[in-house]
N, C-alpha and C. Protein backbone atom coordinates (compact mmCIF):
# COMPACT_ATOMS: atom_id res chain seq x y z
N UNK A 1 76.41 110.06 47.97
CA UNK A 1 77.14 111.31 47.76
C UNK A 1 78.43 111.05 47.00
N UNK A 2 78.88 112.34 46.33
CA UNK A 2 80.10 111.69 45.29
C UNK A 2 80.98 112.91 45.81
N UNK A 3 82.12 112.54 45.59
CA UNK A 3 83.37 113.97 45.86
C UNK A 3 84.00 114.01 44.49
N UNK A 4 83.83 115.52 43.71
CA UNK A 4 84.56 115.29 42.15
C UNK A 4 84.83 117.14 42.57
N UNK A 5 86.04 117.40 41.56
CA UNK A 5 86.56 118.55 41.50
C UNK A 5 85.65 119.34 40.43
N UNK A 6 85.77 120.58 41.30
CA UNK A 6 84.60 121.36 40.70
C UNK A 6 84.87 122.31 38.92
N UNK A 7 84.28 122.01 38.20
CA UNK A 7 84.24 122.76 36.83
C UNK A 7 83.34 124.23 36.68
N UNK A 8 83.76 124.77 35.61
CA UNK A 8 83.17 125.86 35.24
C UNK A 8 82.15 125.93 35.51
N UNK A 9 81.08 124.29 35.44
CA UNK A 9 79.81 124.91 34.92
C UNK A 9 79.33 124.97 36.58
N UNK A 10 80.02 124.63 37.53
CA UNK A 10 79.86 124.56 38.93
C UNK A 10 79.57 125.85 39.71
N UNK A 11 79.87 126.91 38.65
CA UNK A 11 80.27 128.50 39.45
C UNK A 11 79.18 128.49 40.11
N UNK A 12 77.59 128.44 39.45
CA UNK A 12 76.45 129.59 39.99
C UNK A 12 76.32 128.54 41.39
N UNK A 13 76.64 127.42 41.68
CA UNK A 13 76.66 126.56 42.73
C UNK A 13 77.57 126.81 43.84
N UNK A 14 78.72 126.87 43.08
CA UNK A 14 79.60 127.33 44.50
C UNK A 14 79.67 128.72 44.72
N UNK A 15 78.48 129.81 43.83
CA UNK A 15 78.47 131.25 44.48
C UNK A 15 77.19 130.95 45.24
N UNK A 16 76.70 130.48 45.28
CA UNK A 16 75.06 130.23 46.25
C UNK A 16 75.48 129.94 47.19
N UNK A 17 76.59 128.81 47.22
CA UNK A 17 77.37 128.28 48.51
C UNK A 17 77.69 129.13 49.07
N UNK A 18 78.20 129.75 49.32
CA UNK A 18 79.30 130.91 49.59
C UNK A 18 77.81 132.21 50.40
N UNK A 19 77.43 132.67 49.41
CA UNK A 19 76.35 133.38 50.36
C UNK A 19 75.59 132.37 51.02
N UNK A 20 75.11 131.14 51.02
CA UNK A 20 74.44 130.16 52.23
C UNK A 20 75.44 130.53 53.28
N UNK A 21 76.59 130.07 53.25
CA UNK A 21 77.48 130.36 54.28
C UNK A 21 77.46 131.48 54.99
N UNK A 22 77.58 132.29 54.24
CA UNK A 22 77.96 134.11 55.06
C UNK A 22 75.82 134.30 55.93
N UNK A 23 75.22 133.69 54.81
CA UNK A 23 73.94 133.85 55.58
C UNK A 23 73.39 133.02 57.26
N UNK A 24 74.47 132.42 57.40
CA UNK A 24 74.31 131.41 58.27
C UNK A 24 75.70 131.80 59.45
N UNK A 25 76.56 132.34 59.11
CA UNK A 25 77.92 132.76 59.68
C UNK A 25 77.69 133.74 60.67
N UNK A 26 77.87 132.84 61.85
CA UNK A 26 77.60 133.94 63.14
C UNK A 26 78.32 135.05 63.34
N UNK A 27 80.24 135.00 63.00
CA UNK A 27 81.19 135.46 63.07
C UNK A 27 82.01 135.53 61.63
N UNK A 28 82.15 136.71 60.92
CA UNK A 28 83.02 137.15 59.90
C UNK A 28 84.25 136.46 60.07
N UNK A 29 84.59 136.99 61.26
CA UNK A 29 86.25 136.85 61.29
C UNK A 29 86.60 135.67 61.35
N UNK A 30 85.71 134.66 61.23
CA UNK A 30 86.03 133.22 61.00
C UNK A 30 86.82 133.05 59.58
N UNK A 31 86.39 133.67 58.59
CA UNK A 31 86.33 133.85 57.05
C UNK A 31 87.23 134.69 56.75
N UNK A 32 88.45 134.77 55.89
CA UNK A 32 88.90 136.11 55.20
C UNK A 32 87.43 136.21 54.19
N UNK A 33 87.27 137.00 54.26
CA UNK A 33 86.31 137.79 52.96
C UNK A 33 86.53 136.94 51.67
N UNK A 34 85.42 136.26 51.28
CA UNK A 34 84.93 135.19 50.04
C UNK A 34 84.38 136.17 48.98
N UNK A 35 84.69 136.22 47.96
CA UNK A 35 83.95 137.33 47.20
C UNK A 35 82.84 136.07 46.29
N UNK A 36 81.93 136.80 46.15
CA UNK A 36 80.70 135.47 45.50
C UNK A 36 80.30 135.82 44.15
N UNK A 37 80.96 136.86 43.72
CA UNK A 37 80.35 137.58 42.02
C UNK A 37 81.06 136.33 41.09
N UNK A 38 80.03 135.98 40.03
CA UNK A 38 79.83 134.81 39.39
C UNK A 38 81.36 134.52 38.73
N UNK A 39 82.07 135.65 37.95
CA UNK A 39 83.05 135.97 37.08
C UNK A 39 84.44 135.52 38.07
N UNK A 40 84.39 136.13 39.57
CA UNK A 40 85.65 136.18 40.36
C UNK A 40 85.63 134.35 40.95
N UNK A 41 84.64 134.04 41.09
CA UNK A 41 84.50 132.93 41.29
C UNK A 41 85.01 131.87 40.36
N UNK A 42 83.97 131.89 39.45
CA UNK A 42 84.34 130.86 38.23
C UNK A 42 86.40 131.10 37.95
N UNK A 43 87.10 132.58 38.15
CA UNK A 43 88.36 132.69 38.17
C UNK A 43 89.23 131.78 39.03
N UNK A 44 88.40 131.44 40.20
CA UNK A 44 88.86 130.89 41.11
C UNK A 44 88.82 129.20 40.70
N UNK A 45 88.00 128.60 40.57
CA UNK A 45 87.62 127.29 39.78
C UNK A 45 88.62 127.15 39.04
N UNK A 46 88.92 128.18 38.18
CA UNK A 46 89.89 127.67 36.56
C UNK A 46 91.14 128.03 37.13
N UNK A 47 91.67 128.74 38.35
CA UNK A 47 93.24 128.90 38.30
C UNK A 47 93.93 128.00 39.38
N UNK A 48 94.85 127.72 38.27
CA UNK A 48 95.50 126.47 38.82
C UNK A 48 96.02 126.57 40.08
N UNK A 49 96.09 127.36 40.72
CA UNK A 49 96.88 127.43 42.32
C UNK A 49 95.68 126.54 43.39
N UNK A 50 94.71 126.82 42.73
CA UNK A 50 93.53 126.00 43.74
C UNK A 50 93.21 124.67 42.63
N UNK A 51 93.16 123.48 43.83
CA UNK A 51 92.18 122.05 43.34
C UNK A 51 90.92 122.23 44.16
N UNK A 52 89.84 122.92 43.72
CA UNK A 52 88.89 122.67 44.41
C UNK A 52 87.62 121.55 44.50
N UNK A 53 87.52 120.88 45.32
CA UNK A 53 86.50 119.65 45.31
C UNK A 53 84.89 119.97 46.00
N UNK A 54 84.20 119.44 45.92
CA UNK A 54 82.99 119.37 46.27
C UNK A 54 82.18 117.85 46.64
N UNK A 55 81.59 117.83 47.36
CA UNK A 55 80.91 116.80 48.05
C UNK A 55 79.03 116.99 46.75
N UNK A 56 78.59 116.05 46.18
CA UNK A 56 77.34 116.33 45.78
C UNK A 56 76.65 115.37 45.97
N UNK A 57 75.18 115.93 46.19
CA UNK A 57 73.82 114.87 46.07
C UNK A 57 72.70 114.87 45.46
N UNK A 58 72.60 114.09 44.27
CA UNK A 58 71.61 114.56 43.20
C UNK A 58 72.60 115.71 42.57
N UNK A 59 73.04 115.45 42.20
CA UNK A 59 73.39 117.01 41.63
C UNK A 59 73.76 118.59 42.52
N UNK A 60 73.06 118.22 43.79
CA UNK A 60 73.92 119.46 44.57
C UNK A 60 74.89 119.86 45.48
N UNK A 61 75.52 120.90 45.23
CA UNK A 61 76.48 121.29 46.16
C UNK A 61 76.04 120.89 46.79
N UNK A 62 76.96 120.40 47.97
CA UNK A 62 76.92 120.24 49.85
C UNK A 62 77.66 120.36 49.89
N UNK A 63 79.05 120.58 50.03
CA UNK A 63 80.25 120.93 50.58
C UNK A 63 81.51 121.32 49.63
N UNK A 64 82.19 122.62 49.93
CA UNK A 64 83.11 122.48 49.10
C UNK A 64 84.71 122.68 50.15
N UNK A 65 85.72 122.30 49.92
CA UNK A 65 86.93 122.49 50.06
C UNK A 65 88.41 122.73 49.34
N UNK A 66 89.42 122.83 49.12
CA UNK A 66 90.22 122.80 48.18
C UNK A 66 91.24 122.88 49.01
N UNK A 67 92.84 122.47 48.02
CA UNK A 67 94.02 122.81 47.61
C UNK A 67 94.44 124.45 47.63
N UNK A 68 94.98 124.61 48.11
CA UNK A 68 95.60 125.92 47.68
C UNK A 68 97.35 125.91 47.37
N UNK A 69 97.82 125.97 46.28
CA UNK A 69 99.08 125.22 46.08
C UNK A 69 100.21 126.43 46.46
N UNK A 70 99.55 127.78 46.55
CA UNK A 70 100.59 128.84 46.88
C UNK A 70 100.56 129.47 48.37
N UNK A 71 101.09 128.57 49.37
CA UNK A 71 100.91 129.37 50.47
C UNK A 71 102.31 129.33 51.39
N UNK A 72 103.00 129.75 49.95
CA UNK A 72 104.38 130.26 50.46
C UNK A 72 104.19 131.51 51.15
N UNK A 73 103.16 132.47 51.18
CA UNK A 73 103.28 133.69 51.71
C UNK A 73 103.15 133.41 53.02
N UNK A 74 102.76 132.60 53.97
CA UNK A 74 103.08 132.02 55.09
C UNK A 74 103.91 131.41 55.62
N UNK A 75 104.68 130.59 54.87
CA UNK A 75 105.97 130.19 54.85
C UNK A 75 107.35 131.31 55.45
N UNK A 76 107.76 130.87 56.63
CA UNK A 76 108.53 132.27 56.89
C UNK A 76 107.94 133.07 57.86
N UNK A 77 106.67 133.59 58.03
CA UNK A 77 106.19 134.57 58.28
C UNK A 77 105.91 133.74 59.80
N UNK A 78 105.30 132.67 59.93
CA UNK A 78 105.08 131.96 61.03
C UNK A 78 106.38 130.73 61.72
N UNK A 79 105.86 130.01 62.73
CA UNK A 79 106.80 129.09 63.24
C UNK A 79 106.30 127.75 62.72
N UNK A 80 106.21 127.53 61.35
CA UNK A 80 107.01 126.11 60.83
C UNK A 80 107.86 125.17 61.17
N UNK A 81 107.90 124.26 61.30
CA UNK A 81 108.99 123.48 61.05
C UNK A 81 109.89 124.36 59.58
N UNK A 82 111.42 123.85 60.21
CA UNK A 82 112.43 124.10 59.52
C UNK A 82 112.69 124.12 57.58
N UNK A 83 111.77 122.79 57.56
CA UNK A 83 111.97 122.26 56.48
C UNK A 83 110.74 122.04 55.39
N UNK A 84 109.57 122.89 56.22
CA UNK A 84 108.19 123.36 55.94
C UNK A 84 108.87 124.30 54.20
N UNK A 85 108.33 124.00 53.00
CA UNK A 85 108.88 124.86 52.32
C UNK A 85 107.75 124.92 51.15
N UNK A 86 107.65 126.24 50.15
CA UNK A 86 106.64 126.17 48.91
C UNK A 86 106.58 124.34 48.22
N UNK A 87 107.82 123.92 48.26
CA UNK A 87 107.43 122.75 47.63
C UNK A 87 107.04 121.78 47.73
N UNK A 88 107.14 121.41 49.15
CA UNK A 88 106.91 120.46 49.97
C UNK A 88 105.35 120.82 51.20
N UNK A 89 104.79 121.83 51.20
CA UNK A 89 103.99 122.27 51.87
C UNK A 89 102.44 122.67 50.71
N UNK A 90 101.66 121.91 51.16
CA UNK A 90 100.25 122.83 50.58
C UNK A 90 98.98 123.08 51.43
N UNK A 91 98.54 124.04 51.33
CA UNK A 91 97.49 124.40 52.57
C UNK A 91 96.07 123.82 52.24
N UNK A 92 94.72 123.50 53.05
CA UNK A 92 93.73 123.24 52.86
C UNK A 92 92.84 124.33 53.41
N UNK A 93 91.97 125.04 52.49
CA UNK A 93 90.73 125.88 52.73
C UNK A 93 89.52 125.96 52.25
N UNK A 94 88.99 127.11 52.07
CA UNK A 94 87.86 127.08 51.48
C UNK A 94 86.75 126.20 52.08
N UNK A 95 87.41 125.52 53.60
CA UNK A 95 85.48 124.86 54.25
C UNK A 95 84.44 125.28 54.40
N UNK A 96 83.52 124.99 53.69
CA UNK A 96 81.90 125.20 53.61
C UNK A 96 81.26 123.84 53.55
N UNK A 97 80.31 123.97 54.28
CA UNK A 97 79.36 122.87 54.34
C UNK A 97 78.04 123.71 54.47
N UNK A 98 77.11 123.51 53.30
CA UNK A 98 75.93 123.91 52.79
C UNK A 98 74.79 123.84 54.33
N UNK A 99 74.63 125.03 55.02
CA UNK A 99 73.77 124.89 55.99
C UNK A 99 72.69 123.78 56.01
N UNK A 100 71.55 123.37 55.28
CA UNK A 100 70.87 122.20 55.61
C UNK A 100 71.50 120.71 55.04
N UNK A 101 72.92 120.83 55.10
CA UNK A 101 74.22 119.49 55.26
C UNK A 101 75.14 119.31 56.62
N UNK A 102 75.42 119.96 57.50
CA UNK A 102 75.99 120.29 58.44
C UNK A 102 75.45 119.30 59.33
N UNK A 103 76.89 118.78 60.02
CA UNK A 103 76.68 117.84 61.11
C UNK A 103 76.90 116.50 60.43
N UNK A 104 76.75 116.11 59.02
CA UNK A 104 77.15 115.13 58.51
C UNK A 104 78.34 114.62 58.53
N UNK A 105 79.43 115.16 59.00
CA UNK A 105 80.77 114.82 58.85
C UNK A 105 81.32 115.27 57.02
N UNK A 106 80.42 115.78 56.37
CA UNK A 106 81.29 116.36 55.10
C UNK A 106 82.40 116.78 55.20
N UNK A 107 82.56 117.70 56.31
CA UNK A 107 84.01 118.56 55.97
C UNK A 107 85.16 117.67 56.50
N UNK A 108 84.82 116.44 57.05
CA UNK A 108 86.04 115.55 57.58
C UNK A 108 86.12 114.16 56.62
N UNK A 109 85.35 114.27 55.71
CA UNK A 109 85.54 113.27 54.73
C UNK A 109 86.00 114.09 53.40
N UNK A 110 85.47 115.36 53.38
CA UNK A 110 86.57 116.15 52.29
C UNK A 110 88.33 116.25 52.78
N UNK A 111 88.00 116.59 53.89
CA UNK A 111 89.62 116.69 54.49
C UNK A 111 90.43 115.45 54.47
N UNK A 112 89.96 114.39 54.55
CA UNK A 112 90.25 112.87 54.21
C UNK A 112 90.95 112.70 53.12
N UNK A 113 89.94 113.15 51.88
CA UNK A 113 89.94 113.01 50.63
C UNK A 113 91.04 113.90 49.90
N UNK A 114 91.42 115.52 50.50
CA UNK A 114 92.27 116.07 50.06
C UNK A 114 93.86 115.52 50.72
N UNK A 115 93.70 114.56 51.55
CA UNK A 115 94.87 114.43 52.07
C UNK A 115 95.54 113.11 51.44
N UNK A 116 94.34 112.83 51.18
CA UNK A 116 95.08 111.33 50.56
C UNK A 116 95.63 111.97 48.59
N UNK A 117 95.17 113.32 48.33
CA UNK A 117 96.02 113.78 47.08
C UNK A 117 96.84 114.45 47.45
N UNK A 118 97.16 115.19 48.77
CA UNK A 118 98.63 115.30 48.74
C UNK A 118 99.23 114.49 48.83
N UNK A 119 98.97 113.01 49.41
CA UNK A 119 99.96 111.96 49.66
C UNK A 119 100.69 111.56 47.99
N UNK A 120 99.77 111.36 47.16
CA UNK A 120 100.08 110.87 46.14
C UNK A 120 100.99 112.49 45.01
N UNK A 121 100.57 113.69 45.44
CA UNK A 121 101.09 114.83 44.78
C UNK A 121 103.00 115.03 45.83
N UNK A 122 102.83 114.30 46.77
CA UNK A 122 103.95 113.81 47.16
C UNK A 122 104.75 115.13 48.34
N UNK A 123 103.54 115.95 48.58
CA UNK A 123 103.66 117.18 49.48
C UNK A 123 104.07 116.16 50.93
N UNK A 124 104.98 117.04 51.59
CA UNK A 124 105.18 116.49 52.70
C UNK A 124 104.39 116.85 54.26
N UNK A 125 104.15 118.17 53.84
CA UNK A 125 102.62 118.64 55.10
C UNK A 125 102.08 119.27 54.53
N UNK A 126 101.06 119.48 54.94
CA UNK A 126 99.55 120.00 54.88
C UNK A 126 99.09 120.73 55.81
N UNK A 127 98.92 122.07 55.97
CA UNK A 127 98.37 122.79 56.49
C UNK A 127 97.34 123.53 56.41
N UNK A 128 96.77 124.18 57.58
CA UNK A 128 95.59 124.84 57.36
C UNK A 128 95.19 126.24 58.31
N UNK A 129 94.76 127.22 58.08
CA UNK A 129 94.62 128.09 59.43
C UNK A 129 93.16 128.07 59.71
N UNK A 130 92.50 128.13 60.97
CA UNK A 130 92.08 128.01 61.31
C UNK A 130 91.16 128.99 62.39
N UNK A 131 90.32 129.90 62.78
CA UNK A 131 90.16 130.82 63.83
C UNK A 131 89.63 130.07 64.95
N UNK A 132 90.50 130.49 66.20
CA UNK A 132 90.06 129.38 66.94
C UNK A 132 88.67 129.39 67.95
N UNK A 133 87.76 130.18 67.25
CA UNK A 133 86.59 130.19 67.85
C UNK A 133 85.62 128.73 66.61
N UNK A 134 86.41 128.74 65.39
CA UNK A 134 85.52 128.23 64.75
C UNK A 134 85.02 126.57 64.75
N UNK A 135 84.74 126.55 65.64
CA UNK A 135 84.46 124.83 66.35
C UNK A 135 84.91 123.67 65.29
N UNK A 136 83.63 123.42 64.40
CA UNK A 136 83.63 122.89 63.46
C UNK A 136 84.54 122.19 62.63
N UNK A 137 85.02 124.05 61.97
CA UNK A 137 86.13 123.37 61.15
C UNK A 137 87.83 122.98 61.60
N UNK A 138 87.88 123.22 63.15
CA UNK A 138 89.10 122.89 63.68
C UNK A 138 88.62 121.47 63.96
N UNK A 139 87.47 121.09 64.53
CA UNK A 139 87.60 119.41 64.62
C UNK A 139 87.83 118.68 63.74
N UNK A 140 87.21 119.01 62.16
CA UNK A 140 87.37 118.40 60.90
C UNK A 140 88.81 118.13 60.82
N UNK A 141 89.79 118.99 61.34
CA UNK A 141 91.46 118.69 61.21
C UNK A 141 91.58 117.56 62.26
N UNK A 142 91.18 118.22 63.62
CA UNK A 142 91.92 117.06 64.68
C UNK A 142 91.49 115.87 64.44
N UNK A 143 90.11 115.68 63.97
CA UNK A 143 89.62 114.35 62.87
C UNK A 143 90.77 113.74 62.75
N UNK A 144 91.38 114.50 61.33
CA UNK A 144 92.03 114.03 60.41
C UNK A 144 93.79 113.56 61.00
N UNK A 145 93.61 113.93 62.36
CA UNK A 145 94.96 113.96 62.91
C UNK A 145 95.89 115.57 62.31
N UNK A 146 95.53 116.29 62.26
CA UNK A 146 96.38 117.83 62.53
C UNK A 146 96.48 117.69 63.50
N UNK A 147 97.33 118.39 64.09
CA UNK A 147 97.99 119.24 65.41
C UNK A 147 98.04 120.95 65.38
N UNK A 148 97.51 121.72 66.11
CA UNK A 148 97.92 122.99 66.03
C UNK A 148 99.28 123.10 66.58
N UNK A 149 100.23 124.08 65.23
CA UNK A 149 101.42 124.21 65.24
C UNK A 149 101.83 125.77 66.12
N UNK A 150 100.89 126.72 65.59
CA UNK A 150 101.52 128.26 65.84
C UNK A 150 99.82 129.31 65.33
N UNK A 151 100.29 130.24 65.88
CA UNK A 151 99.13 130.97 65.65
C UNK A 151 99.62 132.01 64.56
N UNK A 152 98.85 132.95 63.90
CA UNK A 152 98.98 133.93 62.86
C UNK A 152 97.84 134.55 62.40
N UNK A 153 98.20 136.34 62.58
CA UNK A 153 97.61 137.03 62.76
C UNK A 153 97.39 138.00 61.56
N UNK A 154 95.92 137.76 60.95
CA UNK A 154 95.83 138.17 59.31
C UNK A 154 95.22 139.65 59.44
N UNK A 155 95.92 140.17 58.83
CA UNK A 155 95.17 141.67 58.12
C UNK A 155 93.89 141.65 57.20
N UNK A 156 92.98 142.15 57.55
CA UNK A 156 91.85 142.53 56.57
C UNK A 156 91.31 143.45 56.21
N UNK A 157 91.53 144.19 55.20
CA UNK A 157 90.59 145.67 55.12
C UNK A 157 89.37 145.77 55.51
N UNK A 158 89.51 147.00 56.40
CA UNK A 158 88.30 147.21 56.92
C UNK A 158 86.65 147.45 56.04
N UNK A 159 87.19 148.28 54.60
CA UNK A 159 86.14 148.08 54.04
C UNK A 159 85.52 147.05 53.50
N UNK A 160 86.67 145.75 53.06
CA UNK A 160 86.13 144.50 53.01
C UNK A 160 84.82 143.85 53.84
N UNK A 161 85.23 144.01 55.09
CA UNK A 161 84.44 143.62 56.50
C UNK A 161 83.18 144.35 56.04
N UNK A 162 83.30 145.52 56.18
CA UNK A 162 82.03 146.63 56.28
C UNK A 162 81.35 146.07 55.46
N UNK A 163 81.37 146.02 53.45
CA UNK A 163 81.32 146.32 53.20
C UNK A 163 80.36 144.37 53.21
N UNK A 164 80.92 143.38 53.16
CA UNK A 164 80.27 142.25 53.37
C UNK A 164 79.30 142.40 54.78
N UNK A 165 79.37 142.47 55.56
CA UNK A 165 78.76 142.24 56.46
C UNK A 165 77.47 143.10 56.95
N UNK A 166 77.52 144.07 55.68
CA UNK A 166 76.18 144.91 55.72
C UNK A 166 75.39 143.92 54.50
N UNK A 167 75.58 143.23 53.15
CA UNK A 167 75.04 143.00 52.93
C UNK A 167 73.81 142.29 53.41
N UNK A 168 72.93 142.13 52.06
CA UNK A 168 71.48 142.17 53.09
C UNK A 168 71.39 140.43 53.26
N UNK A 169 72.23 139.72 52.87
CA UNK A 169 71.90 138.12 52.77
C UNK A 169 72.97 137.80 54.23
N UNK A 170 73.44 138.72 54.82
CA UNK A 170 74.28 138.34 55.96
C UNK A 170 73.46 137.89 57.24
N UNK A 171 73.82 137.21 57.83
CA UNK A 171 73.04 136.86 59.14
C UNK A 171 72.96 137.66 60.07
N UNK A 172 71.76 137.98 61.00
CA UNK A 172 71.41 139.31 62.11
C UNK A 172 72.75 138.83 62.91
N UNK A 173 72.63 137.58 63.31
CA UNK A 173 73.95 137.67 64.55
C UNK A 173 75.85 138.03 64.04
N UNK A 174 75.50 137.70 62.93
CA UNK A 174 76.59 138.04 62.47
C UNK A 174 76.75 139.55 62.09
N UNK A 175 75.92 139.91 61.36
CA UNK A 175 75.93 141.65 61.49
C UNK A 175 76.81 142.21 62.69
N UNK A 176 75.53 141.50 64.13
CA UNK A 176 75.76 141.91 65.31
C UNK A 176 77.47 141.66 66.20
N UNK A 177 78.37 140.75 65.63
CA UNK A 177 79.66 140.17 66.05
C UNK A 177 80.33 140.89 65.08
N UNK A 178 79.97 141.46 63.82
CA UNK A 178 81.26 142.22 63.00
C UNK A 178 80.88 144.00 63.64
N UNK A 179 79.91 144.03 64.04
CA UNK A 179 79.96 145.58 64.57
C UNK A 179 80.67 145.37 65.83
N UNK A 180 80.84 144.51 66.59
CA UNK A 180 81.49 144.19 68.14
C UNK A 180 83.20 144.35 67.15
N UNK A 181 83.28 143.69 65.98
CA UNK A 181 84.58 143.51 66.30
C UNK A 181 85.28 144.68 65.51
N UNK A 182 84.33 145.37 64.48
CA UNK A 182 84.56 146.77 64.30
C UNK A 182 84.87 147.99 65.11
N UNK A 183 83.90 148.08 66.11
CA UNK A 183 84.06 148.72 67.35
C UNK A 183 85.30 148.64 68.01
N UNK A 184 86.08 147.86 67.78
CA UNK A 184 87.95 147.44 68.70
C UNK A 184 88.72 148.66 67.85
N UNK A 185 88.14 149.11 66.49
CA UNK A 185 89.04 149.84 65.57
C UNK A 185 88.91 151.14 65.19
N UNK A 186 88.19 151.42 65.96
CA UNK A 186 87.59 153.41 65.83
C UNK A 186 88.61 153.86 65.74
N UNK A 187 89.91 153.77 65.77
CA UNK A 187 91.26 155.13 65.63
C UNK A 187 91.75 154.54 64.67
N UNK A 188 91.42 153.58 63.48
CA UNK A 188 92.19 153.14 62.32
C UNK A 188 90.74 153.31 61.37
N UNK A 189 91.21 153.62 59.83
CA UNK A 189 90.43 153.38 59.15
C UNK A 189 90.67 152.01 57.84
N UNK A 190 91.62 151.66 58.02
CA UNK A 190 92.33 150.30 57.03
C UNK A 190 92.25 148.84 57.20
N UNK A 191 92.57 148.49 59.11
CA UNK A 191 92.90 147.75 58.79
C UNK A 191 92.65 146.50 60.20
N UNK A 192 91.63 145.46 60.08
CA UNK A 192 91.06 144.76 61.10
C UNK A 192 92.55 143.74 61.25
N UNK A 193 92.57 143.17 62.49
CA UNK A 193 93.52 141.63 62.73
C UNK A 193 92.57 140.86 63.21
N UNK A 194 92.98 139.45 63.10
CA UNK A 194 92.06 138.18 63.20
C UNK A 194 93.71 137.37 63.08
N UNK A 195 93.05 136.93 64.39
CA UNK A 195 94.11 135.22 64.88
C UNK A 195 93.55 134.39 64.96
N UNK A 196 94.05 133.32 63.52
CA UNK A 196 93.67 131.98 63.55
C UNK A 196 95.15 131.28 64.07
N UNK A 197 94.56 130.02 64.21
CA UNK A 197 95.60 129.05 64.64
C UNK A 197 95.61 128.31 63.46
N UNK A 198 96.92 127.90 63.28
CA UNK A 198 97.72 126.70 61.95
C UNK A 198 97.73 125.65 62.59
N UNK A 199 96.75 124.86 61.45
CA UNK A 199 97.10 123.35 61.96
C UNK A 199 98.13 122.78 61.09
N UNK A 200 98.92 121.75 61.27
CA UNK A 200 99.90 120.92 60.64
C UNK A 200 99.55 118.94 60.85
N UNK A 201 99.90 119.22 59.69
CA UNK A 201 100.03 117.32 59.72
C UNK A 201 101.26 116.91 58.38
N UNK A 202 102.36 116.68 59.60
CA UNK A 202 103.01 115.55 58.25
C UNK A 202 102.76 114.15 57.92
N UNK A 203 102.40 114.23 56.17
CA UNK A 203 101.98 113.14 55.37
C UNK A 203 102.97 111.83 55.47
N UNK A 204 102.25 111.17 56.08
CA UNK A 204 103.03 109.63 56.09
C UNK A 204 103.23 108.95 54.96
């Protein structure tokens, strides 16, 4: 298996990814809403705020993760350390591991791999949020030595939710956990919350 940062011609791969995932995703609210249309994607690949990497074999996706270099909008908003700042701070997201890859340890050898480029991009922590039902990808951190720092509680449009989780490539149980968590919101029409937990690790 090889880990290389993903290019243009990578899109129709990491949009297949992306619906494997949601088709296999017991729980939405694990996920802010991934949009998978070929164009918004490939946008995502080419703009520089994300380094996104991928795990491949033979040629295919199995895992992708990334950089996200702007997550000053968290900065502030939660309980950081003091000295947590846009310049010195970059977050890790985007975990997927390609349903018949799972259990391999991919997402803790990507998390490996992105940490040893912040070391050298000279970021001083690394963070990540996390929902804390989502098993998986919170061990891939404590792996890596994170610590959960603070919790934070994200807004999502409700038609976002709806509007993914009816599609027809979504998983029955998952259908069945976004109507449970729809159901909490009958007197709003805007706007779901979801609490993940922030992990932290400062780079040695």
């Amino acid at each position: 298996m090889k880990i290389k940062q993903l290019e243009t011609q990578h899109t129709k791969q990491f949009c297949d990814l992306i619906v494997d995932m949601y088709a296999n995703l017991q729980n939405l609210e694990w996920f802010t809403p991934m949009p998978y249309d070929e164009e918004i994607v490939k946008g995502m690949i080419e703009n520089p705020r994300f380094y996104i990497v991928g795990v491949f074999e033979n040629n295919e996706l199995c895992a992708v993760s990334s950089l996200d270099y702007k997550c000053g909008k968290l900065i502030g908003k939660i309980n950081l350390p003091s000295d947590c700042s846009l310049e010195n701070t970059v977050e890790i997201g985007f975990n997927i591991v390609k349903s018949n890859h799972q259990g391999k340890g991919l997402m803790k050898t990507l998390v490996k791999y992105l940490l040893e480029k912040t070391k050298k991009d000279n970021f001083k922590y690394t963070m990540s949020k996390v929902h804390r039902d989502n098993i998986a990808s919170w061990k891939s951190l404590l792996n890596n030595n994170f610590e959960v720092c603070c919790t934070y509680t994200k807004p999502v449009k409700i038609k976002d939710f709806i509007e993914l989780s009816s599609q027809p490539f979504f998983s029955k149980i998952g259908k069945e956990n976004a109507q449970k968590t729809l159901s909490k919101y009958k007197n709003t029409d805007t706007e779901i919350f979801v609490d993940y937990n922030i992990y932290l690790k400062e780079n040695q």
